[in-house]
Every structure is written in structure tokens, then in C-alpha cells.
Protein backbone atom coordinates (compact mmCIF):
# COMPACT_ATOMS: atom_id res chain seq x y z
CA UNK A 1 8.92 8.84 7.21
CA UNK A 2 6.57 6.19 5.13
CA UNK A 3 8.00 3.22 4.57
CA UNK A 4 6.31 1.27 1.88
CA UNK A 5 7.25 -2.02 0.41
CA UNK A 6 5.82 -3.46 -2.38
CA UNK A 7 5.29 -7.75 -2.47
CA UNK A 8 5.77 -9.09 -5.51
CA UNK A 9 5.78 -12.95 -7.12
CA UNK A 10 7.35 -12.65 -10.40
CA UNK A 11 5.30 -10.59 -12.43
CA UNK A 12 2.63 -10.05 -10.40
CA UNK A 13 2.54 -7.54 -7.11
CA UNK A 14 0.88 -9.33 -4.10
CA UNK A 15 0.89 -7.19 -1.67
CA UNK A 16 2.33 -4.14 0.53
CA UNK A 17 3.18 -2.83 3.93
CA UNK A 18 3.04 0.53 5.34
CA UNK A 19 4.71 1.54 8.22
CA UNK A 20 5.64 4.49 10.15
CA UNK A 21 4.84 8.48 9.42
CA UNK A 22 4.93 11.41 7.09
CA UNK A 23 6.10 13.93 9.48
CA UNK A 24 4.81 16.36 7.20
CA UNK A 25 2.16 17.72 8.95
CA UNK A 26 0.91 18.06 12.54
CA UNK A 27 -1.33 14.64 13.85
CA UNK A 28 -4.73 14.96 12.09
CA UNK A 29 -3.14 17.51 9.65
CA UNK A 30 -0.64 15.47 7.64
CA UNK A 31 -1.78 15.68 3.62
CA UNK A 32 0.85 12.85 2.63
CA UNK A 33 0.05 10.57 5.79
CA UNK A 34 -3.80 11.26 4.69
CA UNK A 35 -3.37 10.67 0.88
CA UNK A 36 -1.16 7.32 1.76
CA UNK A 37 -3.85 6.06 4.01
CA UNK A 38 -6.93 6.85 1.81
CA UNK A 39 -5.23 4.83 -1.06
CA UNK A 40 -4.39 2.03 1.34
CA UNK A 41 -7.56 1.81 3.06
CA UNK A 42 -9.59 2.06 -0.83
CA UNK A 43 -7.32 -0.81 -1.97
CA UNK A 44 -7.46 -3.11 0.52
CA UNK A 45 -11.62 -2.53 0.63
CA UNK A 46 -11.40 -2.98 -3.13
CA UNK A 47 -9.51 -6.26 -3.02
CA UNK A 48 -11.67 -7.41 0.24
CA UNK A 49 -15.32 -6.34 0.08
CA UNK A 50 -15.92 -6.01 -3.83
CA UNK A 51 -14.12 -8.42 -4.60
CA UNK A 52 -14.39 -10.84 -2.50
CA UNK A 53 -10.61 -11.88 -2.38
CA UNK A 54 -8.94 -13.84 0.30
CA UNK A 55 -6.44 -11.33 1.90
CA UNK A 56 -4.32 -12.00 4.87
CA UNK A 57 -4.73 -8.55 6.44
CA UNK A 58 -3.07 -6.75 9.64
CA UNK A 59 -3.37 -3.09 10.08
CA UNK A 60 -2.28 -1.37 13.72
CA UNK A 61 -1.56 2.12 14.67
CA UNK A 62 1.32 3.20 11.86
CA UNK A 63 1.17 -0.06 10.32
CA UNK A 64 -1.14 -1.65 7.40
CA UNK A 65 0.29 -5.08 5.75
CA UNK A 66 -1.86 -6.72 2.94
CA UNK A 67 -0.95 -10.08 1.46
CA UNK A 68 -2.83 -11.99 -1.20
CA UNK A 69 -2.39 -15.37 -1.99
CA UNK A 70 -0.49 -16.20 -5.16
CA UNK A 71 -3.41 -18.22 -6.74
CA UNK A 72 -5.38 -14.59 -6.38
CA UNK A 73 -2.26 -12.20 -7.79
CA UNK A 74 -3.89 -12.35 -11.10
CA UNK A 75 -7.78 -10.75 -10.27
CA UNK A 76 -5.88 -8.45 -7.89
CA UNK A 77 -2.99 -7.12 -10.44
CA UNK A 78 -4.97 -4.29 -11.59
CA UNK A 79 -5.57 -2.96 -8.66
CA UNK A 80 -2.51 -3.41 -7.10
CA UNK A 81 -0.46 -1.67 -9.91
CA UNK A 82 -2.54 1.80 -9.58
CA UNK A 83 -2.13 1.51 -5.68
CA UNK A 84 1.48 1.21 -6.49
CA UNK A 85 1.45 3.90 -9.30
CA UNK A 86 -0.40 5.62 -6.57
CA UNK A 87 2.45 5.73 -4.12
CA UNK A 88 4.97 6.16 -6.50
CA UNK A 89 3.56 9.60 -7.79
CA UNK A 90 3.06 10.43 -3.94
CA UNK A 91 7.14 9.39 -2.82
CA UNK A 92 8.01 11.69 -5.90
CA UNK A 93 6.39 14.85 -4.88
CA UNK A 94 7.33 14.13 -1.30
CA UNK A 95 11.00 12.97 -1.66
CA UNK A 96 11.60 13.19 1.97
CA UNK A 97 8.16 11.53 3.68
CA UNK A 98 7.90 8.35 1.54
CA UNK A 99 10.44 5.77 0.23
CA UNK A 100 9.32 2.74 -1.62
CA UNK A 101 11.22 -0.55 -1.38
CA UNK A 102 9.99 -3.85 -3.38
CA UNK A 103 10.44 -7.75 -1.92
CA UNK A 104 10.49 -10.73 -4.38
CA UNK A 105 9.34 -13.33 -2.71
């Protein structure tokens, strides 16, 4: 199973962490791990080399965790909401792979 949680200060998401696996699919065959790291790994490029953004970053073996500072939550909202649309679409057509939980902090 994919365990996402969403980071969020108020309004404004600032960050995520991923954890575990899909169990969909055989290792290196797994369409939902595959489409949950490609969105992950775009984002966190996005918010790091286009942008430019300061992000606290640790990603391992089954793990990714992405924090921005809240000072930077506004220039990364955008793309933060469409990863999280993203994921969302992805834990609804596979129920039993993803679940989604959301921290205020």
C-alpha cells in the first residue's frame, strides 16, 4: 500500500510524504507505484530546479518527503494542488494501493 500524506498550513498545501508500495504489480512492473513516482519525482523537480524554491527534501528506497517553507507555500500552491489532484484521481481508481491522509500543521 501507498501511503500519502498531504502537509498543509491553513490554506495552503506545503508539502507531502510517500511511503511504502502499491503491491499492484510485480517490482519494475507496478503501473500505480510508477504513476505515483513519476508525479512525485516531476513535482518535486518542478518546485526545485525551475523554480528555484527552497525545499527540505529526503527521498530513500519507498520513501519521498518534500517540505517547503511557509514563506514559499504561496509560489508553490499551484503546483502542489495538481500533484495532489494527481494522487487523488490515482487513490480513486486504485481504492486498495493508495490512501491519502492530510496533516495541519
Amino acid at each position: 500500500m501507498i501511503k500519502v500524506n498531504f502537509y498543509h498550513l491553513s490554506d495552503a498545501p506545503i508539502g507531502f510524504e510517500i511511503s511504502g508500495h502499491s503491491g499492484y504489480g510485480t517490482h519494475g512492473n507496478d503501473i500505480v507505484c510508477s504513476a505515483v513516482s513519476s508525479a512525485a519525482y516531476m513535482t518535486a523537480n518542478t518546485l526545485i530546479e525551475i523554480m528555484k524554491l527552497p525545499v527540505s527534501a529526503d527521498v530513500d528506497d519507498g520513501l519521498m518527503k518534500i517540505l517547503i517553507p511557509s514563506e514559499s507555500a504561496t509560489k508553490a500552491k499551484d503546483i502542489l494542488l495538481g500533484f495532489e489532484l494527481h494522487i487523488n484521481e490515482l487513490a480513486g481508481q486504485y481504492p486498495k494501493n493508495v490512501t491519502i491522509t492530510t496533516t495541519e500543521v
